[in-house]
C-alpha atoms as a PDB file:
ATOM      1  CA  UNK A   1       0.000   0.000   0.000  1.00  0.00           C
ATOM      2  CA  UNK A   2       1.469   3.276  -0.344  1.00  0.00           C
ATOM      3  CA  UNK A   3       1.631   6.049   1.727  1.00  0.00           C
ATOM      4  CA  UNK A   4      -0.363   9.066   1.267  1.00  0.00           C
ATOM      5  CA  UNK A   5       3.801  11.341   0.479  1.00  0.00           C
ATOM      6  CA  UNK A   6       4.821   8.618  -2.508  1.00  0.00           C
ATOM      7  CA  UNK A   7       1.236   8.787  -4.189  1.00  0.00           C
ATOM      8  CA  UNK A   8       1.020  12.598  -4.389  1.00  0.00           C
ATOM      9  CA  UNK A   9       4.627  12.578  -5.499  1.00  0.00           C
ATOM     10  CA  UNK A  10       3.756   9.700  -8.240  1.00  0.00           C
ATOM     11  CA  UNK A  11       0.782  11.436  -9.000  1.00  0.00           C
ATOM     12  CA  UNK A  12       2.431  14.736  -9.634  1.00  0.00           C
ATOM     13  CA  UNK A  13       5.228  12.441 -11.367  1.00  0.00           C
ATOM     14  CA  UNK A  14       2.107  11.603 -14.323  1.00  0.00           C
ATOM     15  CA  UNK A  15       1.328  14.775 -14.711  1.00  0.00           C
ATOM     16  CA  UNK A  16       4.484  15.366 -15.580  1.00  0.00           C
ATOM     17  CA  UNK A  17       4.655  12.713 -17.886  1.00  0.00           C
ATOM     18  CA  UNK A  18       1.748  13.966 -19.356  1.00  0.00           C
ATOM     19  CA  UNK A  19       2.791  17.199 -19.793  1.00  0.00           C
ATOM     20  CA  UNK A  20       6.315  16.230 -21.424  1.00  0.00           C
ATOM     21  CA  UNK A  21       4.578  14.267 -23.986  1.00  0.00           C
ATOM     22  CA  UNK A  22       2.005  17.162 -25.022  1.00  0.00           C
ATOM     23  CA  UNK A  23       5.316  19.419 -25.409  1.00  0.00           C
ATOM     24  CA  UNK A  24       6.796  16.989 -27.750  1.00  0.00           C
ATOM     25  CA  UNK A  25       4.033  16.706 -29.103  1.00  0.00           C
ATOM     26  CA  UNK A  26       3.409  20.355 -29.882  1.00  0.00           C
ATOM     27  CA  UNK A  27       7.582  20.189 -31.098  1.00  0.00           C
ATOM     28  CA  UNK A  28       6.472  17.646 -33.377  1.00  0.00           C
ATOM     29  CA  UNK A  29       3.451  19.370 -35.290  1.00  0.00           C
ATOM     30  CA  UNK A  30       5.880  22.855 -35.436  1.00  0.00           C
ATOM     31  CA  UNK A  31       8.162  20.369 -36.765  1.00  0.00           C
ATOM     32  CA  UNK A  32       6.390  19.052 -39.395  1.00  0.00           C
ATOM     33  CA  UNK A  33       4.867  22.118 -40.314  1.00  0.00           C
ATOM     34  CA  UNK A  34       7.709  23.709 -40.767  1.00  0.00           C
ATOM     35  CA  UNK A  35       9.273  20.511 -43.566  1.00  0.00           C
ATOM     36  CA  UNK A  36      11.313  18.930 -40.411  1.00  0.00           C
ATOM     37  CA  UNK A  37      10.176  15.231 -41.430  1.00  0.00           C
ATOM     38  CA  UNK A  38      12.602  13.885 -39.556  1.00  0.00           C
ATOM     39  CA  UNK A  39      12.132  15.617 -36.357  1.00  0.00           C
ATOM     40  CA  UNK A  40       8.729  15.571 -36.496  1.00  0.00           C
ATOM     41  CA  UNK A  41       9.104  11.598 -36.540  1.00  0.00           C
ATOM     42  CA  UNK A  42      11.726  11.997 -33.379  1.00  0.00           C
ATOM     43  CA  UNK A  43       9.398  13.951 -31.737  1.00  0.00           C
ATOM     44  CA  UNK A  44       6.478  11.856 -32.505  1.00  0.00           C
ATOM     45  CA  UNK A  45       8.211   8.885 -30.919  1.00  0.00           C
ATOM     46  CA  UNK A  46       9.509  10.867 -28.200  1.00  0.00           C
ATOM     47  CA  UNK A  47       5.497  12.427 -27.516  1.00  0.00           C
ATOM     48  CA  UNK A  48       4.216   8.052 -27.660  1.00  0.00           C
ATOM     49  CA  UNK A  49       7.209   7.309 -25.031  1.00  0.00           C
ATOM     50  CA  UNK A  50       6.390   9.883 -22.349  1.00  0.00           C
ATOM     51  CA  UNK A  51       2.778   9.000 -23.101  1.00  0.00           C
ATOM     52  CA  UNK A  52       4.237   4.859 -21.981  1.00  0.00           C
ATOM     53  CA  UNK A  53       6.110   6.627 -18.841  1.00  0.00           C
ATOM     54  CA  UNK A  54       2.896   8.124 -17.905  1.00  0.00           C
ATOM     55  CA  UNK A  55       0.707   4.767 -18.206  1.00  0.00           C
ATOM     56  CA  UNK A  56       3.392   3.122 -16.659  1.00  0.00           C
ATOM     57  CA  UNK A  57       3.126   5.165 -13.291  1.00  0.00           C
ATOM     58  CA  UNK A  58      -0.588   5.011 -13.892  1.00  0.00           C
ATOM     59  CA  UNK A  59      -0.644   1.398 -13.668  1.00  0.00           C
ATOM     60  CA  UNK A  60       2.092   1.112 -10.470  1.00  0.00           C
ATOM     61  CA  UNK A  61      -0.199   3.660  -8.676  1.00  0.00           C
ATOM     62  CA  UNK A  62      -3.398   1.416  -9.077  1.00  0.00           C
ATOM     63  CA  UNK A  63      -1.531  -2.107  -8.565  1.00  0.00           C
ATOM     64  CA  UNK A  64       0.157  -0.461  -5.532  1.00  0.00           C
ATOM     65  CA  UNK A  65      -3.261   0.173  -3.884  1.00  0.00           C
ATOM     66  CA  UNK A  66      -3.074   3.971  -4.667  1.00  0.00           C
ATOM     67  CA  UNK A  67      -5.485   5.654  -6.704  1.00  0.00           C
ATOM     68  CA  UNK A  68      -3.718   7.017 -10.121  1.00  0.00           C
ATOM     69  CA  UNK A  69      -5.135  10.421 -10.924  1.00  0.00           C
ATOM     70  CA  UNK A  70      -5.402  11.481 -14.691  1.00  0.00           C
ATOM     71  CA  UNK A  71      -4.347  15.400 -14.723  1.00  0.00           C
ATOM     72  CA  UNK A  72      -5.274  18.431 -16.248  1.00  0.00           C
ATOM     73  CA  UNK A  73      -2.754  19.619 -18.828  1.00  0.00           C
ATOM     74  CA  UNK A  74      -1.480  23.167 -19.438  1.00  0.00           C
ATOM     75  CA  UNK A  75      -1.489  23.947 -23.456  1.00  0.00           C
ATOM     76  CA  UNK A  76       2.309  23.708 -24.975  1.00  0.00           C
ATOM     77  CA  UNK A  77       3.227  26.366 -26.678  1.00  0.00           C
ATOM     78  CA  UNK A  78       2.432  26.664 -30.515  1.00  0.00           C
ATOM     79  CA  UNK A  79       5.354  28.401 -31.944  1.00  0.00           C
ATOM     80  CA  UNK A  80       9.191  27.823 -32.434  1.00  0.00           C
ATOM     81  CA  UNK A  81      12.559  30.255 -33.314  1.00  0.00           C
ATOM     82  CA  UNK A  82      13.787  26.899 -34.910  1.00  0.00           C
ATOM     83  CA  UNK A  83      15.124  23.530 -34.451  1.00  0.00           C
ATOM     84  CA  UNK A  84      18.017  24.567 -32.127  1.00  0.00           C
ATOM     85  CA  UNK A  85      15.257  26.640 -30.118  1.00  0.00           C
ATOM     86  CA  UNK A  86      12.987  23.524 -29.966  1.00  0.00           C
ATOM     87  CA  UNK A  87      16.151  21.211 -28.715  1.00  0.00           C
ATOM     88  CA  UNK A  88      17.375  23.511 -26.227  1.00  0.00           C
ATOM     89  CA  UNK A  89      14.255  23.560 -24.700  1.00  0.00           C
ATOM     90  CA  UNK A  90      13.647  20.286 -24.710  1.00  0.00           C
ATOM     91  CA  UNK A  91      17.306  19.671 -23.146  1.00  0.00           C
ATOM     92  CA  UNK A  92      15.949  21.924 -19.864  1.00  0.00           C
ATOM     93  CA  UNK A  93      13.162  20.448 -20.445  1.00  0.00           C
ATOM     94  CA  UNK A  94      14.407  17.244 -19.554  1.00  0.00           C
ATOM     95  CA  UNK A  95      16.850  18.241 -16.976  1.00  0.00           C
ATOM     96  CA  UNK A  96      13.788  19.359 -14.883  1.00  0.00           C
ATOM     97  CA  UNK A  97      11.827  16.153 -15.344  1.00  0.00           C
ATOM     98  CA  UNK A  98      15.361  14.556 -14.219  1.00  0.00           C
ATOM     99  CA  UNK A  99      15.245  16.853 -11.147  1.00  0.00           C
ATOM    100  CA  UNK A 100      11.553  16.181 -10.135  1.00  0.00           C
ATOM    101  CA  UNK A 101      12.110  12.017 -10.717  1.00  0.00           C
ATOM    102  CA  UNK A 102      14.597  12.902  -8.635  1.00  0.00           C
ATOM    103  CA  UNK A 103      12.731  14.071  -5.712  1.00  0.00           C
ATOM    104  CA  UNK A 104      10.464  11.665  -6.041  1.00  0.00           C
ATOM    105  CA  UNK A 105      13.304   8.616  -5.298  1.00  0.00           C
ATOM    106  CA  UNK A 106      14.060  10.818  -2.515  1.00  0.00           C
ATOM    107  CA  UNK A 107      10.702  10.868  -0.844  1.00  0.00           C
ATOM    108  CA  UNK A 108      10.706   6.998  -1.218  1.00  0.00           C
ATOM    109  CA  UNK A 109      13.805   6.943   0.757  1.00  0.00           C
ATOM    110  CA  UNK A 110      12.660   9.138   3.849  1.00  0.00           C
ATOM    111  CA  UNK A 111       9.122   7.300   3.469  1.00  0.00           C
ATOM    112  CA  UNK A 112      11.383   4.083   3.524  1.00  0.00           C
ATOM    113  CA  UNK A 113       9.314   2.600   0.399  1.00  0.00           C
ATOM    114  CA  UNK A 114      11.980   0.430  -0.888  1.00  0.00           C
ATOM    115  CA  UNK A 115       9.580  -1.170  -3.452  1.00  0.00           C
ATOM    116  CA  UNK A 116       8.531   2.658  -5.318  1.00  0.00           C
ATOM    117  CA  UNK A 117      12.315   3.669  -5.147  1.00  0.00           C
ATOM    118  CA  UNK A 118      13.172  -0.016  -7.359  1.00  0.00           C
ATOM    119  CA  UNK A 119      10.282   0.809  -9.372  1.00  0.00           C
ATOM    120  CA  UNK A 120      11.656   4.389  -9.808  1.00  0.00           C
ATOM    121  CA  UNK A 121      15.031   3.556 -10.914  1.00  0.00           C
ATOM    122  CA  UNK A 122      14.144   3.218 -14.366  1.00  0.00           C
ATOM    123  CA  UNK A 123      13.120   6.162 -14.597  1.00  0.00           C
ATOM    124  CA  UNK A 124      16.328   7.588 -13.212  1.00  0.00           C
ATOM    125  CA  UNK A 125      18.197   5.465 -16.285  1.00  0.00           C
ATOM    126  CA  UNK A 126      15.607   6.666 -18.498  1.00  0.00           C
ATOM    127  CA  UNK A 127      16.413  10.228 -17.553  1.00  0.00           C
ATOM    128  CA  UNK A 128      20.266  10.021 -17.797  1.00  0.00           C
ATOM    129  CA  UNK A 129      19.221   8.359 -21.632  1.00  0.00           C
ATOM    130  CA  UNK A 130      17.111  11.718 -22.538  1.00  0.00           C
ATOM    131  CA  UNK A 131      19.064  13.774 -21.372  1.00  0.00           C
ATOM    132  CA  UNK A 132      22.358  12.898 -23.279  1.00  0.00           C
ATOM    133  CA  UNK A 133      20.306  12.222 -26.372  1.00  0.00           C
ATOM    134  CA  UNK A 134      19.360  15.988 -26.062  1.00  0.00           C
ATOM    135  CA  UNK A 135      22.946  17.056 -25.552  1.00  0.00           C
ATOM    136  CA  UNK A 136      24.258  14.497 -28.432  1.00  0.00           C
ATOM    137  CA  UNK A 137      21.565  16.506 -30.827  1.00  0.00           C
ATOM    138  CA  UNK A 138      22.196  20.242 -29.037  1.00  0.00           C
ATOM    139  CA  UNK A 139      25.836  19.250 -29.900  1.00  0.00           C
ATOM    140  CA  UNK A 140      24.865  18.344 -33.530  1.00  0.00           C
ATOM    141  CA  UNK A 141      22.903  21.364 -34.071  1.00  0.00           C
ATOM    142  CA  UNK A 142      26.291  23.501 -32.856  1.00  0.00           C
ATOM    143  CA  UNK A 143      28.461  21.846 -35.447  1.00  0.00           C
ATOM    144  CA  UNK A 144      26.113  22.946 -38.307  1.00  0.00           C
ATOM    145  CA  UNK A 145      25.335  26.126 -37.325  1.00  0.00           C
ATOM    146  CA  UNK A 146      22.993  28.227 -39.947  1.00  0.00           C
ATOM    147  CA  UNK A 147      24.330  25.579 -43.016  1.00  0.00           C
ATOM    148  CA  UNK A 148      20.959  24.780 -44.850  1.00  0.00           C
ATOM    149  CA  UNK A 149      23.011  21.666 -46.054  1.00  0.00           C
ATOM    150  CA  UNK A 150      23.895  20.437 -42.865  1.00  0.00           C
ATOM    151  CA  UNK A 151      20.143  20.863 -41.671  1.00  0.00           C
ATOM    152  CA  UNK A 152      18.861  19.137 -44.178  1.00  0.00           C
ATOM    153  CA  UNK A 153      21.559  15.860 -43.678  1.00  0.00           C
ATOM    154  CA  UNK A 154      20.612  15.981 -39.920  1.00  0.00           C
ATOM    155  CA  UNK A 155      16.758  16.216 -40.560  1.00  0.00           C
ATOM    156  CA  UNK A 156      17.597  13.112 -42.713  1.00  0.00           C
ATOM    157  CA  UNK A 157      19.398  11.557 -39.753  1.00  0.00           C
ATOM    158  CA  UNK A 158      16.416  11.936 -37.523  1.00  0.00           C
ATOM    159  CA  UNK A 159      14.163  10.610 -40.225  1.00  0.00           C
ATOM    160  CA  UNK A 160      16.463   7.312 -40.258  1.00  0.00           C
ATOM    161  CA  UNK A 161      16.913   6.959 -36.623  1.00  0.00           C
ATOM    162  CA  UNK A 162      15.288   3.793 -35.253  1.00  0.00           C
ATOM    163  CA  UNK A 163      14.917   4.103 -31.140  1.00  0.00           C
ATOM    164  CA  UNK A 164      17.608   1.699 -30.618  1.00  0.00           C
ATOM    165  CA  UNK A 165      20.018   4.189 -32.429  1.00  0.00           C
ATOM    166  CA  UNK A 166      19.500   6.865 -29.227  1.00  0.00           C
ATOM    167  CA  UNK A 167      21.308   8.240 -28.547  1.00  0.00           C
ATOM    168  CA  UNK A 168      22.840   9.984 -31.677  1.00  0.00           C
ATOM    169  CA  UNK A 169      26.182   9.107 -32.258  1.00  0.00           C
END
C-alpha cells in the first residue's frame, strides 16, 4: 500500500509525464509544419514514449493500492525560433523532469518505500538516456550552425533513426 507522500509525489510524477509528452508533441506538429520530417518523426516517438512513462506510473499507482489520478494539462506552446530553439528547450526540459524524478526517489527513501524507489530507478536510467540524447543533438545542431546543407543531412538523420540508435552518435 502506499503512503499518502509517494502517491502525491507519483501522481504529480504523471502529470508530468503527461505534460512532457504534449510538449513533444506540440515540437512535433511545429516540426512538421515547418518541412522537419525527420524531427517531427523523433518527436512523434519521443510524444508516444512519455505517453508509456505516464501509463506506466498510472498502472504502479493502481496495482500499488493507490489511486492514479489522470491530470489536467497546461497547453504547450504553438510556436518555435527553430530547431536549435525547440532542442534547447527540450534539453531543460528534460533536466527538470530529471530533477523532479529525482525528488520523487528521494521521498521513497525518507518514506522508507523500498519497493517505489526499485520501481523508480528506471526512470532515473531513463532520464540520464534523454538527457544525453538531447545534448548528443544540441551538440549536432552547434556543429552545423545556420548551413541549410547540414540541416537538411541531420533532418535526414532523424528521419532514419530507429529508437535503438539513441542516442545519436
Amino acid at each position: 500500500m502506499l503512503n499518502e507522500k509517494v502517491e502525491s509525489a507519483l501522481n504529480h510524477q504523471i502529470k508530468i509525464e503527461a505534460q512532457s509528452s504534449q510538449f513533444y508533441l506540440a515540437m512535433a506538429s511545429w516540426a512538421e509544419t515547418e518541412g522537419l520530417v525527420g524531427t517531427a518523426k523523433f518527436l512523434y516517438e519521443h510524444s508516444d514514449e512519455e505517453r508509456q512513462h505516464m501509463l506506466k506510473l498510472i498502472k504502479f499507482v493502481n496495482e500499488r493500492g493507490g489511486k492514479a489520478l489522470i491530470p489536467e494539462l497546461e497547453a504547450p506552446p504553438e510556436d518555435f525560433e527553430s530547431i536549435v530553439e525547440i532542442f534547447k528547450t527540450l534539453l531543460q526540459h528534460e533536466i527538470k523532469v530529471t530533477n523532479h524524478v529525482n525528488e520523487v526517489v528521494d521521498i521513497c527513501l525518507s518514506e522508507k518505500d523500498y519497493t517505489t524507489h526499485n520501481f523508480m530507478q528506471w526512470y532515473v536510467a531513463e532520464q540520464l538516456e534523454e538527457e544525453a540524447t538531447a545534448r548528443t543533438i544540441m551538440d549536432k545542431l552547434q556543429m552545423i550552425g545556420n548551413e541549410k546543407a547540414g540541416l537538411y543531412l541531420f533532418d535526414r538523420d532523424l528521419e532514419n533513426l530507429t529508437p535503438e540508435d539513441q542516442p545519436l552518435e
